[in-house]
N, C-alpha and C. Protein backbone atom coordinates (compact mmCIF):
# COMPACT_ATOMS: atom_id res chain seq x y z
N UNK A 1 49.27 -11.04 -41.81
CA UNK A 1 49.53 -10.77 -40.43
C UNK A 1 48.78 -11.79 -39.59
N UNK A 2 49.41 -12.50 -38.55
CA UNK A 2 48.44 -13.67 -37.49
C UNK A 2 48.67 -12.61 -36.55
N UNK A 3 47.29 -13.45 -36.10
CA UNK A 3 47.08 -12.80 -34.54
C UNK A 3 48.14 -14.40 -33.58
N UNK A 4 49.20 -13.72 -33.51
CA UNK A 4 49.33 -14.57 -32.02
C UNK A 4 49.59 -14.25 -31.11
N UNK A 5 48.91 -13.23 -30.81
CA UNK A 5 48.57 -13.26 -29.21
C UNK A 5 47.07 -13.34 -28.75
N UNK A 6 46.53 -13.78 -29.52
CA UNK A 6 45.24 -15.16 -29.70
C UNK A 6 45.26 -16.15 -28.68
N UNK A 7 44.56 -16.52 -27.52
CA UNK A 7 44.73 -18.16 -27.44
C UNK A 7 43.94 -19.18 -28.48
N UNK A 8 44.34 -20.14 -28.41
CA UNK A 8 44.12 -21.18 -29.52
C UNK A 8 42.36 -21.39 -29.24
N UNK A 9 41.65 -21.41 -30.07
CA UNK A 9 39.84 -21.86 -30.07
C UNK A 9 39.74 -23.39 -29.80
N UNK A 10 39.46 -23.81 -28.88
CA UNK A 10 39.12 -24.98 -29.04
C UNK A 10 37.81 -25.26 -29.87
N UNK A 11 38.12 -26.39 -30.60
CA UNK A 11 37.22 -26.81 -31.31
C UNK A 11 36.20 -27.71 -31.18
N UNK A 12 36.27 -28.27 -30.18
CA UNK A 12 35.01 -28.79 -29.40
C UNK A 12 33.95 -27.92 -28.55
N UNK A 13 34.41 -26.48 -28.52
CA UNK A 13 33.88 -25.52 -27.90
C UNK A 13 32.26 -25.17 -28.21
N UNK A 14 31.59 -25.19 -26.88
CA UNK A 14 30.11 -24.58 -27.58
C UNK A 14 30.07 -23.02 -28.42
N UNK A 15 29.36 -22.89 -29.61
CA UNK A 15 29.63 -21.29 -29.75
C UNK A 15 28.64 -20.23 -28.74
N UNK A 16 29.19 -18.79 -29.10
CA UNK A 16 28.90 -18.21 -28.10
C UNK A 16 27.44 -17.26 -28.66
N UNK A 17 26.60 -17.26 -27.84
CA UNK A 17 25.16 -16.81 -27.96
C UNK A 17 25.36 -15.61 -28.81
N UNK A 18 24.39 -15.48 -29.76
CA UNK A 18 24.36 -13.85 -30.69
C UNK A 18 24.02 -12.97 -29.60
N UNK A 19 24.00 -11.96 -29.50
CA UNK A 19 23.12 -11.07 -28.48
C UNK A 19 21.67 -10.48 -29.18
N UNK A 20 20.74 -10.63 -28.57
CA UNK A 20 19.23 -10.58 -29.01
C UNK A 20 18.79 -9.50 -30.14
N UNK A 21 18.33 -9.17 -30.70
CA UNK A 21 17.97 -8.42 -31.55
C UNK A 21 17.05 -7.39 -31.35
N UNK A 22 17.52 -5.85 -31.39
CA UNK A 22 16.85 -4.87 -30.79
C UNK A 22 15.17 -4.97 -31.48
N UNK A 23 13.96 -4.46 -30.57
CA UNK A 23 12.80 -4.43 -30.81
C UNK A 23 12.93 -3.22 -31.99
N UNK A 24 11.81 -3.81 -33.00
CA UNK A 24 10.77 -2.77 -33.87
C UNK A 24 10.37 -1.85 -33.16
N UNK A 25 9.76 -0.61 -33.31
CA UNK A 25 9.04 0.31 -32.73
C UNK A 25 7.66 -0.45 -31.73
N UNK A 26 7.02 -1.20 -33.22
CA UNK A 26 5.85 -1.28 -32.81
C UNK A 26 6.35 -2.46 -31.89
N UNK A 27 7.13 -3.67 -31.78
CA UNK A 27 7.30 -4.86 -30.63
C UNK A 27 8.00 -3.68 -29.72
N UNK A 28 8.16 -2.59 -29.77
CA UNK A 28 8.97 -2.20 -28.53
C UNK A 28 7.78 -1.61 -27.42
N UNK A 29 6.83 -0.91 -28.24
CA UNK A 29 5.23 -0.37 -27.88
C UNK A 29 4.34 -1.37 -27.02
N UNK A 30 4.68 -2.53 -28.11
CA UNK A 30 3.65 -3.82 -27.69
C UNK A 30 4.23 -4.66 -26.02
N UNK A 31 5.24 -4.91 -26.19
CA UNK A 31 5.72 -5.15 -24.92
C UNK A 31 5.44 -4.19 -23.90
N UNK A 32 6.11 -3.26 -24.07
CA UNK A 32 5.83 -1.85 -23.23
C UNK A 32 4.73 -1.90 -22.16
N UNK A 33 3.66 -1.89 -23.05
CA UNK A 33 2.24 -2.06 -23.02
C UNK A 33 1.58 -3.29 -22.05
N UNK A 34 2.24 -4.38 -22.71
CA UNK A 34 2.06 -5.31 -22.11
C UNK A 34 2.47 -5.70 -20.64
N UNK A 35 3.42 -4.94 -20.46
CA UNK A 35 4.12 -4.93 -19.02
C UNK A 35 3.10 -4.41 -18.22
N UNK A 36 2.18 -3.50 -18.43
CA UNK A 36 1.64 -2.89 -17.68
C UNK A 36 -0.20 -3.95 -17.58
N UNK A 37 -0.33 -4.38 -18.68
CA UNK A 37 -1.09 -5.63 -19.00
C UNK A 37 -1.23 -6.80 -17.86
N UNK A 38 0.01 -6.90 -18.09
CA UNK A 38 0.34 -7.83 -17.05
C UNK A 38 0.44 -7.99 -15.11
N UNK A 39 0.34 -6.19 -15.21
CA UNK A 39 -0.08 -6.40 -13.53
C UNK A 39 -1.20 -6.66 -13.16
N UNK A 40 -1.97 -6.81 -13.73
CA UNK A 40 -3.38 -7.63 -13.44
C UNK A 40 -3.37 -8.83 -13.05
N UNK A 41 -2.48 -9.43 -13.24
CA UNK A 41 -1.84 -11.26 -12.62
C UNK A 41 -0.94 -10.91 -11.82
N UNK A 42 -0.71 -9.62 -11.33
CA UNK A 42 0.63 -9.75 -10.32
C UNK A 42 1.76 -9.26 -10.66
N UNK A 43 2.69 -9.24 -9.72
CA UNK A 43 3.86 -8.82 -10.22
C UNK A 43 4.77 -9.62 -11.22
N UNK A 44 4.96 -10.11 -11.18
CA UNK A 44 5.46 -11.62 -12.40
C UNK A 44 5.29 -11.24 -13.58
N UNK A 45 4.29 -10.75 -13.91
CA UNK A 45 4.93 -10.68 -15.62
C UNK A 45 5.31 -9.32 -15.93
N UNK A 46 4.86 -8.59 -14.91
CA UNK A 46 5.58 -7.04 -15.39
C UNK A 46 7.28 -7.69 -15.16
N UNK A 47 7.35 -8.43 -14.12
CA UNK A 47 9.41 -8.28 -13.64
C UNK A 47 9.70 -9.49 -15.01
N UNK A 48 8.85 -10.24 -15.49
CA UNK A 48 9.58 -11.33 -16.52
C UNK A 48 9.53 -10.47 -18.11
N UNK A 49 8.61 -9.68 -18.14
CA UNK A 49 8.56 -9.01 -19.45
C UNK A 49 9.86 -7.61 -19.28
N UNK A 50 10.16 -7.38 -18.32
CA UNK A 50 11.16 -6.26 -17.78
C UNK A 50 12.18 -7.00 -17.82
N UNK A 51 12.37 -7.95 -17.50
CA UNK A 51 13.91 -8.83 -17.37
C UNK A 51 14.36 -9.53 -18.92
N UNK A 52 13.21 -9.66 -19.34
CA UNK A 52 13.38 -10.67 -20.88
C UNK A 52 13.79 -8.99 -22.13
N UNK A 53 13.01 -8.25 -22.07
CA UNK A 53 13.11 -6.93 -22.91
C UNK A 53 13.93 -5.85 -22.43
N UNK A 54 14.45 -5.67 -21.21
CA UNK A 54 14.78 -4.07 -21.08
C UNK A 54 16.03 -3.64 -21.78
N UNK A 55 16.87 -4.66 -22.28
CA UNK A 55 18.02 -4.19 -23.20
C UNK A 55 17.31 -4.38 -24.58
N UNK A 56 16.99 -4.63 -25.11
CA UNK A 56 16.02 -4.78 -26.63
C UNK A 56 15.38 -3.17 -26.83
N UNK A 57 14.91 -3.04 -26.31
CA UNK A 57 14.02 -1.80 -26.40
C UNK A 57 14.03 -0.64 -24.97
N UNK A 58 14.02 0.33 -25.85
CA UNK A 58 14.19 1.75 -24.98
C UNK A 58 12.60 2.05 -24.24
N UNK A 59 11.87 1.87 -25.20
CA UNK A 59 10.06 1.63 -24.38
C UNK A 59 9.81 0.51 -23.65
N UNK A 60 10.20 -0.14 -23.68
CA UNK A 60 9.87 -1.51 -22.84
C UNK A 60 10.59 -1.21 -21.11
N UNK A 61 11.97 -0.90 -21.57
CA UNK A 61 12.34 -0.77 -20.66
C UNK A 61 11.85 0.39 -19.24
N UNK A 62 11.65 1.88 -19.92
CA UNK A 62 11.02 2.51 -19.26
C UNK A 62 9.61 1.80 -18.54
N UNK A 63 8.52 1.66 -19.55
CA UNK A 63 7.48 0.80 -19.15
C UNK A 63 7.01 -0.24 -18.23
N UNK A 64 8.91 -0.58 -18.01
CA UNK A 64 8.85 -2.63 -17.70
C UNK A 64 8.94 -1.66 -16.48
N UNK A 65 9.64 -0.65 -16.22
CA UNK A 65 10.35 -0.73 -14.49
C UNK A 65 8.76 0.12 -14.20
N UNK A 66 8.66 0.87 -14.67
CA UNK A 66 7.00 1.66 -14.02
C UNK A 66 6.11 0.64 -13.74
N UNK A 67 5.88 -0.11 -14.54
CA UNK A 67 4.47 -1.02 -14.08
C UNK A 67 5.38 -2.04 -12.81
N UNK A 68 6.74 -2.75 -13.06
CA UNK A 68 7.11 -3.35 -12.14
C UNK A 68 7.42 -2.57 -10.70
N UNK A 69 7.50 -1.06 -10.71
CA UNK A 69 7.77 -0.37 -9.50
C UNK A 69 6.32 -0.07 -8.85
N UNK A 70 5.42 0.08 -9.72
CA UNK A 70 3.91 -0.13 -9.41
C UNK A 70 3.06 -1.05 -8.74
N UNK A 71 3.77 -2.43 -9.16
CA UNK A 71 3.26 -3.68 -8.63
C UNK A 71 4.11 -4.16 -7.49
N UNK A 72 5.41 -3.11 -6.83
CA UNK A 72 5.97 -3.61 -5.67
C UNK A 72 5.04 -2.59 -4.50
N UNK A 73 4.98 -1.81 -4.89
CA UNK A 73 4.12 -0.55 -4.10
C UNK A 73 2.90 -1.66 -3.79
N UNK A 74 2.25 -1.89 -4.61
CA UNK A 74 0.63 -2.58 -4.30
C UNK A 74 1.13 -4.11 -3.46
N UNK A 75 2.12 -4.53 -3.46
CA UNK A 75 2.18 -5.50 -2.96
C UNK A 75 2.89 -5.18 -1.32
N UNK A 76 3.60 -4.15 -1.73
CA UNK A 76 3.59 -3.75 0.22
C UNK A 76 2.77 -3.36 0.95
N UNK A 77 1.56 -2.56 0.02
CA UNK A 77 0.75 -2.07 0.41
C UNK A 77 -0.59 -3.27 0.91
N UNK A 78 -0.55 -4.48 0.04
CA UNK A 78 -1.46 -5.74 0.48
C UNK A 78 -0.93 -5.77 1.82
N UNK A 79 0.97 -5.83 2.17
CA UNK A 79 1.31 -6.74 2.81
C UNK A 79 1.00 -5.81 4.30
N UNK A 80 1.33 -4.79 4.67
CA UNK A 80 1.06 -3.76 5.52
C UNK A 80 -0.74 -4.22 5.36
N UNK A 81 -1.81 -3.89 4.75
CA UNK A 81 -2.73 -3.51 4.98
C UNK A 81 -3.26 -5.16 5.89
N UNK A 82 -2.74 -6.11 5.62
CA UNK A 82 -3.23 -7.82 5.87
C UNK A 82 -2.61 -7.64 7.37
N UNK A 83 -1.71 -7.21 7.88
CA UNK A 83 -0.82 -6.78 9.00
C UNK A 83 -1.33 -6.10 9.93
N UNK A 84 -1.94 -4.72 9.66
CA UNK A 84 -2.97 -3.85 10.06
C UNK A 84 -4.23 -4.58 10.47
N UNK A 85 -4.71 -5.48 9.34
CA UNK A 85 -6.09 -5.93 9.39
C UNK A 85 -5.65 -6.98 10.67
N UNK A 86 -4.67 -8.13 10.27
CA UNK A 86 -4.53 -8.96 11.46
C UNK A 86 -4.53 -8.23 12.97
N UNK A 87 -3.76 -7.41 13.30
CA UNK A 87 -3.25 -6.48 14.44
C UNK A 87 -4.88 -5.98 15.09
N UNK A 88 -5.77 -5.22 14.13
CA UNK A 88 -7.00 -4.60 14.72
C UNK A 88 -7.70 -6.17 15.03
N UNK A 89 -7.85 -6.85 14.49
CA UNK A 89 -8.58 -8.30 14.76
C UNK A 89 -7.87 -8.93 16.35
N UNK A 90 -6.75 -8.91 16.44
CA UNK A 90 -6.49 -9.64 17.44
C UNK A 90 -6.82 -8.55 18.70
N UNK A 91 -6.38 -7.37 18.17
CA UNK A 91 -6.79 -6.24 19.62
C UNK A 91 -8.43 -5.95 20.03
N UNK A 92 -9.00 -6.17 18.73
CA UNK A 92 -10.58 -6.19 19.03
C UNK A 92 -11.13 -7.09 19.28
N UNK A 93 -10.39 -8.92 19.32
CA UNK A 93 -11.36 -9.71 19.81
C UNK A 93 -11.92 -10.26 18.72
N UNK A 94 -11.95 -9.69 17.08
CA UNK A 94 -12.50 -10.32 16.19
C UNK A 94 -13.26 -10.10 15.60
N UNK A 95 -13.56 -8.69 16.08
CA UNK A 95 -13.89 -6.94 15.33
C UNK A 95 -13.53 -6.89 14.16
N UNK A 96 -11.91 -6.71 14.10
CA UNK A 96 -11.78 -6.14 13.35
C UNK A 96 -11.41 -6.81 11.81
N UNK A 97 -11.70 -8.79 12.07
CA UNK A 97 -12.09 -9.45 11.10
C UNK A 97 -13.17 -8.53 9.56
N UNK A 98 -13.89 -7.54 10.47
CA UNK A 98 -14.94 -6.59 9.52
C UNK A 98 -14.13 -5.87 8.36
N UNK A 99 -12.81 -5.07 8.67
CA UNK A 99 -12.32 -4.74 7.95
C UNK A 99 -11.46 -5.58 6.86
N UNK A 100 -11.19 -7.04 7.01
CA UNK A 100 -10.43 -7.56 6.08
C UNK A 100 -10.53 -7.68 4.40
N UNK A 101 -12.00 -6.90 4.73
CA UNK A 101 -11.90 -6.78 3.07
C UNK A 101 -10.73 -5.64 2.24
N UNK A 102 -10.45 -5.09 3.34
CA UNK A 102 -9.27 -4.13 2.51
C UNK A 102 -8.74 -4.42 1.81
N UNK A 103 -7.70 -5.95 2.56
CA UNK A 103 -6.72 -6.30 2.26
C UNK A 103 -6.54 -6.44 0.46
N UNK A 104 -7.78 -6.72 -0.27
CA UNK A 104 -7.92 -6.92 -1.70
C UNK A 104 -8.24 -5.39 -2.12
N UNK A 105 -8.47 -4.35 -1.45
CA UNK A 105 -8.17 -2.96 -1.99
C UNK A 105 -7.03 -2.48 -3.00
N UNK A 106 -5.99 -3.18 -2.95
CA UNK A 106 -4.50 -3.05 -3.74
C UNK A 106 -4.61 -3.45 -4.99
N UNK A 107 -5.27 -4.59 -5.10
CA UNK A 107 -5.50 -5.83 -6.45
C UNK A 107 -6.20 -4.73 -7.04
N UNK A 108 -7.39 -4.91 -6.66
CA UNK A 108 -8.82 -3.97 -7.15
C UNK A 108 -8.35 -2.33 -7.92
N UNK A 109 -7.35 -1.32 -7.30
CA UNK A 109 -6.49 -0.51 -7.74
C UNK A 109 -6.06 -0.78 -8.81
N UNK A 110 -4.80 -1.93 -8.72
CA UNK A 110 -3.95 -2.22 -9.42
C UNK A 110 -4.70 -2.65 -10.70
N UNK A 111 -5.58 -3.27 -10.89
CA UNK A 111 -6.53 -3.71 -11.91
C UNK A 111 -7.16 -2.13 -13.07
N UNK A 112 -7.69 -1.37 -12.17
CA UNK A 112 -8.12 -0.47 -12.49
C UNK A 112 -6.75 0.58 -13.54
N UNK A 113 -5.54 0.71 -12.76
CA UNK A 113 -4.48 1.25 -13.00
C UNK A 113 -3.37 0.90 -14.15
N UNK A 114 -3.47 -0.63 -13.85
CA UNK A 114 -3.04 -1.35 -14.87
C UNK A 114 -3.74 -1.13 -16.45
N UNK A 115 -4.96 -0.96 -16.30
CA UNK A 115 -5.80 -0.61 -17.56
C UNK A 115 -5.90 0.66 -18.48
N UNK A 116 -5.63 1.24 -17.40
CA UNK A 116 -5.33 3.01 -17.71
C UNK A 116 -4.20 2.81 -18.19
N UNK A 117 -3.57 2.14 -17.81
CA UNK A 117 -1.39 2.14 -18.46
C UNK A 117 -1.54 1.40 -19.83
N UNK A 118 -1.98 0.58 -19.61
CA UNK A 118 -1.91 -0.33 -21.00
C UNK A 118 -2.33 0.64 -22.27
N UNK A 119 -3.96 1.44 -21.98
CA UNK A 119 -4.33 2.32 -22.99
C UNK A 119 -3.98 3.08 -23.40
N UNK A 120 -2.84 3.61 -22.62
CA UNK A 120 -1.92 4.56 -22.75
C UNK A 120 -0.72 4.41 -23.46
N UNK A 121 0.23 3.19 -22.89
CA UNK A 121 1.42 2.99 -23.30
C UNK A 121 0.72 2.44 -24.64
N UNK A 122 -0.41 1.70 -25.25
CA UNK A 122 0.05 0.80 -26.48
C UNK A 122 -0.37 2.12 -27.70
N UNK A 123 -0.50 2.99 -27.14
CA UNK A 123 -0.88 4.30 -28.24
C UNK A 123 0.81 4.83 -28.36
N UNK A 124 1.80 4.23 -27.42
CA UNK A 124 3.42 4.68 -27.82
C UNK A 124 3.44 5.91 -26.15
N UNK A 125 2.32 6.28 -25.93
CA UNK A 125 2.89 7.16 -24.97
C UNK A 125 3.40 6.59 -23.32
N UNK A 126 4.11 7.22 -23.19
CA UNK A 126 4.65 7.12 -22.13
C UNK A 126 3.39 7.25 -20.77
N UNK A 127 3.37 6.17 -19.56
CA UNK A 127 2.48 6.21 -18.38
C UNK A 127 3.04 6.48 -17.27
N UNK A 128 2.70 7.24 -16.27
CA UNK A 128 3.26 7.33 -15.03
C UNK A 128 1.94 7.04 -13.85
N UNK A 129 2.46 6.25 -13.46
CA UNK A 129 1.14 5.99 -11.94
C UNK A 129 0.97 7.18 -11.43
N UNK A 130 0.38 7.55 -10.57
CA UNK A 130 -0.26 8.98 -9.82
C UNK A 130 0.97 8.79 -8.52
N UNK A 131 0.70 7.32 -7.85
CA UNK A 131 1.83 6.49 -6.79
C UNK A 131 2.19 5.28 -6.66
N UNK A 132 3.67 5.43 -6.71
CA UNK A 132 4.61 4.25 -6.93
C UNK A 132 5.42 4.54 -6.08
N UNK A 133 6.28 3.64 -5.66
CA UNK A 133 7.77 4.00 -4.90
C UNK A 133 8.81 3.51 -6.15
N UNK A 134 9.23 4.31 -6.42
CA UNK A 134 9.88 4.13 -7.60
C UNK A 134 11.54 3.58 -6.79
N UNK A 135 11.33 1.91 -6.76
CA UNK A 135 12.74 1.49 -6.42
C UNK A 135 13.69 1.05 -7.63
N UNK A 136 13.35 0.71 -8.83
CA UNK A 136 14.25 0.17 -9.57
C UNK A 136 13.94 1.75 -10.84
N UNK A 137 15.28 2.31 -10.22
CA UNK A 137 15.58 3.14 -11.53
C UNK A 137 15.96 2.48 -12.87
C-alpha cells in the first residue's frame, strides 16, 4: 500500500528536532529545586529554568511557575516600594532619602524565601510562598 496522499520529502530538507526527553524523578526534583535556587539572582533563572523544563517534568513545572510567580511579586514590590521611596523624598525635601533602604527589603525576603523553597522542594516536596500573586497558572 503507498501513501499518496503524502507530499513528496524533499531531500535537501533539514530534519525535524526529536522532542526533548521527559525528566528522571530525581532531574525533575533537582531542577524543581533549583528554580527556586535561583531567585536569589533574580528573576531570570527561575523564568529560564521554567521555560527550558516545564514540558519535561511535572515538578519542575509546578516549582518553575511558584518561584517565577514569587520573583514577579518581589519585583513589583522593589518597583512600588523605589516609587514610594522617590515620592516621600521629593515631598519631604530629602527626608525621605532616610527611608531608601527599603527599597532592598524585597531582595533580602526573597533571599531568605528562596532558601526555605529550595530545602523544601529538593527533599521532592512541594513549596508554596506564604505571598505571591500567582499570575502564571
Amino acid at each position: 500500500m503507498t501513501d499518496s496522499n503524502l507530499p513528496p520529502q524533499d531531500p535537501n530538507a533539514a530534519p525535524q528536532p526529536t522532542p526533548a526527553a521527559p525528566l528522571s524523578h530525581e532531574q525533575d526534583v533537582q531542577w524543581g529545586s533549583f528554580a527556586h535556587l535561583g531567585g536569589i539572582l533574580g528573576i531570570l533563572p527561575s523564568l529560564i529554568i521554567w521555560l527550558v523544563f516545564k514540558d519535561r517534568g511535572s515538578f519542575t513545572n509546578t516549582e518553575g511557575k511558584e518561584a517565577l510567580n514569587f520573583q514577579i511579586t518581589l519585583v513589583l514590590a522593589t518597583v512600588a516600594l523605589w516609587v514610594l521611596t522617590t515620592i516621600i523624598t521629593v515631598v519631604t525635601f530629602g527626608f525621605g532619602y532616610v527611608f531608601s533602604f527599603l527599597t532592598y527589603l524585597p531582595w533580602v525576603i526573597g533571599v531568605i524565601f528562596s532558601i526555605i523553597a529550595f530545602m523544601t522542594a529538593k527533599d521532592g516536596n512541594h513549596y508554596r510562598y506564604p505571598f505571591a500573586l500567582r499570575l502564571i497558572k
